[in-house]
N, C-alpha and C. Protein backbone atom coordinates (compact mmCIF):
# COMPACT_ATOMS: atom_id res chain seq x y z
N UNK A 1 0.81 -1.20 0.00
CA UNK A 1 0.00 0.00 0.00
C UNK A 1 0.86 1.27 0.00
N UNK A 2 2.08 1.23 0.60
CA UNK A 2 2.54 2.29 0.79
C UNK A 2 3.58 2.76 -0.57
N UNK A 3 3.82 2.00 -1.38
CA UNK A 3 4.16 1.88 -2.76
C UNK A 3 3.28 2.71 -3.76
N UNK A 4 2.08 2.16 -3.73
CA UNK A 4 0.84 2.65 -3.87
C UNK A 4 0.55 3.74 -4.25
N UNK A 5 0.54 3.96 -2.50
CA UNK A 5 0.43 5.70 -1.80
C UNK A 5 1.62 6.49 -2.80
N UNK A 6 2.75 5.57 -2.71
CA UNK A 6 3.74 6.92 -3.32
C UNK A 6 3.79 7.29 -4.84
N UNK A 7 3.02 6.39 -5.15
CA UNK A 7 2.92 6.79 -7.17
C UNK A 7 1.94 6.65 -7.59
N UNK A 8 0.93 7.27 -6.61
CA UNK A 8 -0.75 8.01 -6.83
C UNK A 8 -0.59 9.25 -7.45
N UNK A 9 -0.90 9.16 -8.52
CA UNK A 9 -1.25 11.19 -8.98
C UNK A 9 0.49 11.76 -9.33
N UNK A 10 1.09 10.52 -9.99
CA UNK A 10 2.39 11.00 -10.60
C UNK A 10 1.83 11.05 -12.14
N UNK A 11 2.22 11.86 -12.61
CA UNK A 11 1.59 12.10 -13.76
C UNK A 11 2.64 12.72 -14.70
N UNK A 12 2.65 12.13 -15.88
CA UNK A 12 3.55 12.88 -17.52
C UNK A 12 2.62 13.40 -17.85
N UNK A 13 3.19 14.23 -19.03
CA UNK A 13 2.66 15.20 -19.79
C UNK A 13 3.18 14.57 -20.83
N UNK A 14 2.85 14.28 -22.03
CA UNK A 14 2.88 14.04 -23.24
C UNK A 14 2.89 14.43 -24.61
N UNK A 15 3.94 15.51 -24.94
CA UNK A 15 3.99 16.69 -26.07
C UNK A 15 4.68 16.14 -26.97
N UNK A 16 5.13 16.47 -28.34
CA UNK A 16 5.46 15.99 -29.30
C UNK A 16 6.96 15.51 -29.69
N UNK A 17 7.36 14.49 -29.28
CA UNK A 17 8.75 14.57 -29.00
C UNK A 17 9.54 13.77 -30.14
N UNK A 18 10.55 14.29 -30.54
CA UNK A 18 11.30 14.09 -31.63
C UNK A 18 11.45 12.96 -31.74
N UNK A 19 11.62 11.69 -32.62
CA UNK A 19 12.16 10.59 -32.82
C UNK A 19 13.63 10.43 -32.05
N UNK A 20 13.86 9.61 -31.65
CA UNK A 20 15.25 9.07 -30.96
C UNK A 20 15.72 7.47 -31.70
N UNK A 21 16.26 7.83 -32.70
CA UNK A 21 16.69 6.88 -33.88
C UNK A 21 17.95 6.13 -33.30
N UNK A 22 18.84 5.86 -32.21
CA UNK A 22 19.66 4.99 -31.50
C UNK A 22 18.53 4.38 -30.87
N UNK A 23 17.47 5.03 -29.82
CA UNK A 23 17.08 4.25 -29.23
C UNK A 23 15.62 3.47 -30.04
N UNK A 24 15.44 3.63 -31.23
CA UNK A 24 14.73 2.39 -32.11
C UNK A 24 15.46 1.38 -32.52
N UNK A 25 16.98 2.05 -32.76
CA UNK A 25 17.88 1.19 -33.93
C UNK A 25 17.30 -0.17 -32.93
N UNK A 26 17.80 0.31 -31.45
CA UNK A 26 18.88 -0.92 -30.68
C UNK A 26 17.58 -1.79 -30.37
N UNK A 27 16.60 -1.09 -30.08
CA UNK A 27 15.17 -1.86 -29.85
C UNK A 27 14.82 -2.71 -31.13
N UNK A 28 14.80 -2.52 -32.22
CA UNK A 28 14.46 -3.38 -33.44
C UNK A 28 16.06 -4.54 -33.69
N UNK A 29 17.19 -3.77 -33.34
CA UNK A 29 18.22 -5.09 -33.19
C UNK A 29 18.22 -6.06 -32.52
N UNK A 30 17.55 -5.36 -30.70
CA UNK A 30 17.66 -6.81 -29.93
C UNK A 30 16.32 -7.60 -30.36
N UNK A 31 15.37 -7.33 -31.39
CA UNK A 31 14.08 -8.31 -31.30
C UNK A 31 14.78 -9.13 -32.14
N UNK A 32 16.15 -8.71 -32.74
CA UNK A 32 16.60 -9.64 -33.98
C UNK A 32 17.93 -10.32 -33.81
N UNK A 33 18.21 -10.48 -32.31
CA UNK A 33 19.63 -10.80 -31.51
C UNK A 33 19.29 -12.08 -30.63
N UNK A 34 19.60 -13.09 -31.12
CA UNK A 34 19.62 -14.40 -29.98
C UNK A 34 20.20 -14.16 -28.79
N UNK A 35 21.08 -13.64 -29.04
CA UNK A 35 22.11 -13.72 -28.28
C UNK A 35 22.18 -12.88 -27.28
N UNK A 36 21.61 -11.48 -27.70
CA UNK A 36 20.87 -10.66 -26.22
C UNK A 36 19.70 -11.43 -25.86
N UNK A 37 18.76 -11.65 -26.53
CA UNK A 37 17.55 -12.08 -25.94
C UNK A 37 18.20 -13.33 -24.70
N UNK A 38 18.73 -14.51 -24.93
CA UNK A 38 19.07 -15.53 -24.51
C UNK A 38 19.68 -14.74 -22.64
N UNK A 39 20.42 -13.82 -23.17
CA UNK A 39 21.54 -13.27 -22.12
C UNK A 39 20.35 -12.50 -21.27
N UNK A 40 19.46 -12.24 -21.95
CA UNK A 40 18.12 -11.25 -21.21
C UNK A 40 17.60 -12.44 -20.03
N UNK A 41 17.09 -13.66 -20.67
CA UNK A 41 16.10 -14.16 -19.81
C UNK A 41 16.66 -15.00 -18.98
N UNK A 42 18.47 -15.46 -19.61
CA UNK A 42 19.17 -16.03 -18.09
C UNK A 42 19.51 -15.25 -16.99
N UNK A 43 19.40 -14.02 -17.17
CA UNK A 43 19.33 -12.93 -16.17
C UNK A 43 18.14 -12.66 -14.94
N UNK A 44 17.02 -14.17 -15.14
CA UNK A 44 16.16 -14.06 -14.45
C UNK A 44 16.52 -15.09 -13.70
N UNK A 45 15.79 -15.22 -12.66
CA UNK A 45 15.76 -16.44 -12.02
C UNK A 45 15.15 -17.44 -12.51
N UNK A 46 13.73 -17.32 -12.94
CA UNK A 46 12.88 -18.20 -13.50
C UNK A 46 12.81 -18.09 -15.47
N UNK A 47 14.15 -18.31 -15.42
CA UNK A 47 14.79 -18.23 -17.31
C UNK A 47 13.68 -18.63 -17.78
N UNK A 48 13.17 -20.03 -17.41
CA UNK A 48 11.97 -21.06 -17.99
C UNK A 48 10.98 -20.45 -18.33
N UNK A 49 10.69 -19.23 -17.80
CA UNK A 49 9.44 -18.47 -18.34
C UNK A 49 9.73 -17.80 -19.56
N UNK A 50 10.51 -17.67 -20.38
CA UNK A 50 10.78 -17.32 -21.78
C UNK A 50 11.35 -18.65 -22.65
N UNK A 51 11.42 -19.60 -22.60
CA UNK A 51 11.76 -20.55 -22.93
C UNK A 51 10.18 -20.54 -24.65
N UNK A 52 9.27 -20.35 -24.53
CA UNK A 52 8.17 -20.09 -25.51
C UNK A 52 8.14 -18.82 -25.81
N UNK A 53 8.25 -17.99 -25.70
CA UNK A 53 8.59 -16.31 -26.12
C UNK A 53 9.08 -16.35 -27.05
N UNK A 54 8.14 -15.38 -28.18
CA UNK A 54 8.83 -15.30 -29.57
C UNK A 54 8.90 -14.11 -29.85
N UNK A 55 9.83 -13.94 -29.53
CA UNK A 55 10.64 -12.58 -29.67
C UNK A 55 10.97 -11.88 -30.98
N UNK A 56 10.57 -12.43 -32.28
CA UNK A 56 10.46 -11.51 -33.03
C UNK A 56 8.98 -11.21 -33.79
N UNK A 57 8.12 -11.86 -32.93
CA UNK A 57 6.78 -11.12 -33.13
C UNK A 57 6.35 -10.08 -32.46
N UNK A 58 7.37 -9.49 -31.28
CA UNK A 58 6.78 -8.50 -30.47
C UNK A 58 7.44 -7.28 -31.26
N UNK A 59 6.42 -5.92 -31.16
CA UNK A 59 6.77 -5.38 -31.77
C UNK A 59 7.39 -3.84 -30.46
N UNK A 60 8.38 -3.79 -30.64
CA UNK A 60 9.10 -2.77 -29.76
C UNK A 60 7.78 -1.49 -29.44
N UNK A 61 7.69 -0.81 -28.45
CA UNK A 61 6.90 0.25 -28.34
C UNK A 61 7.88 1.31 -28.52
N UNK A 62 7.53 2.18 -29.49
CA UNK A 62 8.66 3.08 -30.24
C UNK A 62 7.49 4.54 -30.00
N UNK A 63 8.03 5.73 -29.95
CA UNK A 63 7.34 6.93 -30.36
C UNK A 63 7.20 7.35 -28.45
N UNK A 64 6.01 8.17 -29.07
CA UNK A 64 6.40 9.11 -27.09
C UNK A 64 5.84 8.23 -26.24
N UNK A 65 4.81 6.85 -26.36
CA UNK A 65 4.89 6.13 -25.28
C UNK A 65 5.91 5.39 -24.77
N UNK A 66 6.35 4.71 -25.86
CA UNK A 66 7.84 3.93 -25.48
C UNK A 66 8.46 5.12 -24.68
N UNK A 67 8.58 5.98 -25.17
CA UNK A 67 9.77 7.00 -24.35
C UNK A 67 9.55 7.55 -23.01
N UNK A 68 8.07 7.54 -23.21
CA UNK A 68 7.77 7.68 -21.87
C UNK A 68 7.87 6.97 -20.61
N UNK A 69 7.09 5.69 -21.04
CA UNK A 69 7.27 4.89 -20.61
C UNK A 69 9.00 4.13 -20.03
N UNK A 70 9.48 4.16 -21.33
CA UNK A 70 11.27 4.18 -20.73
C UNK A 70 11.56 4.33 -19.46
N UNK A 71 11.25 6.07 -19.81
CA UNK A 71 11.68 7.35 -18.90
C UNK A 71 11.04 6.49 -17.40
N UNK A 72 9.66 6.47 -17.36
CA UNK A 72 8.75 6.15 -16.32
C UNK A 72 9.75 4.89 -15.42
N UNK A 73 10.29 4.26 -15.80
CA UNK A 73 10.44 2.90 -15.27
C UNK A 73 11.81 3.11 -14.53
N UNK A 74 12.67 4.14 -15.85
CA UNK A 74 14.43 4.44 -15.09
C UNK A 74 14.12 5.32 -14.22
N UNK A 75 13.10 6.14 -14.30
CA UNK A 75 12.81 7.55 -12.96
C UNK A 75 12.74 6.34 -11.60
N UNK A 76 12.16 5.17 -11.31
CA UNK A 76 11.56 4.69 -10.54
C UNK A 76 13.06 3.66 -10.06
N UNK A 77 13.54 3.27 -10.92
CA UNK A 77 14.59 2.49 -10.84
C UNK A 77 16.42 3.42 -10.22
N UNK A 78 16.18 4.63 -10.77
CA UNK A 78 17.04 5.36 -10.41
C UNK A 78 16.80 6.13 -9.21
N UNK A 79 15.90 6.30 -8.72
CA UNK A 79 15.30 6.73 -7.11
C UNK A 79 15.67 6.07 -6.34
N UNK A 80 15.16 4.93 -6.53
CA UNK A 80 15.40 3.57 -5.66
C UNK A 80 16.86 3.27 -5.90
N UNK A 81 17.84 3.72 -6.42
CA UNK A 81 19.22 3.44 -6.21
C UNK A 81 19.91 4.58 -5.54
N UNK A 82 19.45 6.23 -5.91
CA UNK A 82 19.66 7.15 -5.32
C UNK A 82 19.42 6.61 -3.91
N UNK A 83 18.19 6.52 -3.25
CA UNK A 83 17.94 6.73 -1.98
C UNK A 83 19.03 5.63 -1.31
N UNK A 84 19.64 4.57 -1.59
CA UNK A 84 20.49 4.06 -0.86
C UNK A 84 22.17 4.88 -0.87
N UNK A 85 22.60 5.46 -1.70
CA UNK A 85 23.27 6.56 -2.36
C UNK A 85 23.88 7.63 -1.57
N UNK A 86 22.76 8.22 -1.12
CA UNK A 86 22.47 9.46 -0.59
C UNK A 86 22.95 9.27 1.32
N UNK A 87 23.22 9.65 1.45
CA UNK A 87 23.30 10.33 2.98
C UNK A 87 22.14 10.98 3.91
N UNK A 88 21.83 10.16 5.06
CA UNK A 88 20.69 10.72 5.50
C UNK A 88 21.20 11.24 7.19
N UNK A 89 21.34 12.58 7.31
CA UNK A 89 22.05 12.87 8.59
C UNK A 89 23.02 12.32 9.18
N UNK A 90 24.34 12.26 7.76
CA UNK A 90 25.72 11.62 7.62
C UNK A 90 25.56 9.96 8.00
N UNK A 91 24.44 9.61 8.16
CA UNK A 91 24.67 7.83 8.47
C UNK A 91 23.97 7.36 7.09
N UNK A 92 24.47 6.59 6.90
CA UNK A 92 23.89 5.90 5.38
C UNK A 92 22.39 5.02 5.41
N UNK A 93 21.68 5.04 4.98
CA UNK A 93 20.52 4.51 4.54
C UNK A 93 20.65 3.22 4.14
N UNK A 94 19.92 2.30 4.83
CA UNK A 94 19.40 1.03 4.36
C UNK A 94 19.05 0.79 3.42
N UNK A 95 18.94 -0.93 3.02
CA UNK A 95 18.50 -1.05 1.70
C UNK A 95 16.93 -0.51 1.51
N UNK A 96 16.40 -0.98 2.68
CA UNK A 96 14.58 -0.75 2.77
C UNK A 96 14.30 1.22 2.91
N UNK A 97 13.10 1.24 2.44
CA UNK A 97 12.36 2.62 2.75
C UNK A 97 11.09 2.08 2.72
N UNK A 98 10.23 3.43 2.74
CA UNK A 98 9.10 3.13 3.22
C UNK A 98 8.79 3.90 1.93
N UNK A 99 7.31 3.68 1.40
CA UNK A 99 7.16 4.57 0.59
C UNK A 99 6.89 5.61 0.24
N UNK A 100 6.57 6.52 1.79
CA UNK A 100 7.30 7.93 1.65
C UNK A 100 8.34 8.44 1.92
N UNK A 101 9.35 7.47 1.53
CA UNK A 101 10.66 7.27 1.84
C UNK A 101 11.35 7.86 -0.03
N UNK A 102 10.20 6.80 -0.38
CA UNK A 102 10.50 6.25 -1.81
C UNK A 102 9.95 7.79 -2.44
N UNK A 103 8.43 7.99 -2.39
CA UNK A 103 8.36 9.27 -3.15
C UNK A 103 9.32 10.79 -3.24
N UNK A 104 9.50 10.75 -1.83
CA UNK A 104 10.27 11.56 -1.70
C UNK A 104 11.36 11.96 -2.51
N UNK A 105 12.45 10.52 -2.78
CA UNK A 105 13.51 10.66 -3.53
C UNK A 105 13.07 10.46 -4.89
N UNK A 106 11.64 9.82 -5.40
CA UNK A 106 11.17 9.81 -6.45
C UNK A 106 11.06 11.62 -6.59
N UNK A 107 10.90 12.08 -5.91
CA UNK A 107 10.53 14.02 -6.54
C UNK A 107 11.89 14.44 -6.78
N UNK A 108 13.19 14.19 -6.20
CA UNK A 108 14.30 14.46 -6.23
C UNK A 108 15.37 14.41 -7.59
N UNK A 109 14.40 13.14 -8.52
CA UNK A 109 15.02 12.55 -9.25
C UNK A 109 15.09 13.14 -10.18
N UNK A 110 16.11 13.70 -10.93
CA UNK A 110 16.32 14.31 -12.62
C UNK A 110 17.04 13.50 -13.19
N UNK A 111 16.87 13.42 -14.56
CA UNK A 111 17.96 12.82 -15.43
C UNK A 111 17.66 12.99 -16.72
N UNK A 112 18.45 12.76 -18.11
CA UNK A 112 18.10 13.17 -19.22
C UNK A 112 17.61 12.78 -19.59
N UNK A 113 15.86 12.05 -20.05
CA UNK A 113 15.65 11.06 -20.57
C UNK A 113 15.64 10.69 -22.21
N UNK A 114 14.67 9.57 -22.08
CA UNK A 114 14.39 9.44 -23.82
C UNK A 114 13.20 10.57 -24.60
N UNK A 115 12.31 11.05 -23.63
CA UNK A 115 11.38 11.82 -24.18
C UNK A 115 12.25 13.75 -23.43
N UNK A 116 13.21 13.67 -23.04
CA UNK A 116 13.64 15.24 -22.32
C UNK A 116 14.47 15.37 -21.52
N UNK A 117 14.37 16.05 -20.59
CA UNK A 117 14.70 16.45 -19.62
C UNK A 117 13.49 15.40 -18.29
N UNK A 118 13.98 14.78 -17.51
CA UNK A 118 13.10 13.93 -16.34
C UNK A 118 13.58 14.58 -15.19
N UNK A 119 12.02 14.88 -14.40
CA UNK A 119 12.15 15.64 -12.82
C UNK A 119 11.02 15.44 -12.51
């Protein structure tokens, strides 16, 4: 719940954003790469769940959702690495937060993304 609580009423804006032609190339290469794909799903624990996955019928999500979306997932992923990162009244922070632990450093977060500027 408290996960939840912290990415209620986070919201993009969605304006017209330029093509990003590296990040299609590499998306239409790996649907056509054994050899990443393979390296992708032994990277799971449960590999066996792609073992039927046909990976070159999926079609990459390209244009401002893909990018958004991108953006959406590294904002969330890069918070959650910040907040262990960061310094909290010179003693270091645990792996765990709470999730107004989490939003918090989720508002903190900038970086360049695929659709802009991310904050």
């Amino acid at each position: 719940p408290e996960l939840a609580q912290a990415i209620t009423n986070v919201v993009t804006v969605n304006l017209n954003f330029a093509p990003n032609p590296s990040f299609a190339g590499q998306m239409v290469s790996y649907k056509f790469n054994p050899a990443l794909q393979q390296a992708y799903a032994q990277s799971h624990p449960e590999s066996f769940l792609w073992d039927h996955y046909n990976w070159t019928n999926t079609i990459p999500i390209l244009g401002s959702v893909g990018y958004t979306t991108y953006d959406a997932i590294m904002a969330l992923g890069i918070a959650a690495c910040d907040y262990n990162n960061n310094k909290n009244n010179g003693e270091e922070k645990n792996d765990f937060f709470t999730g107004q632990e989490f939003y918090e450093q989720l508002l903190q977060t900038e970086f360049e993304g695929l659709s802009g500027r991310v904050s």
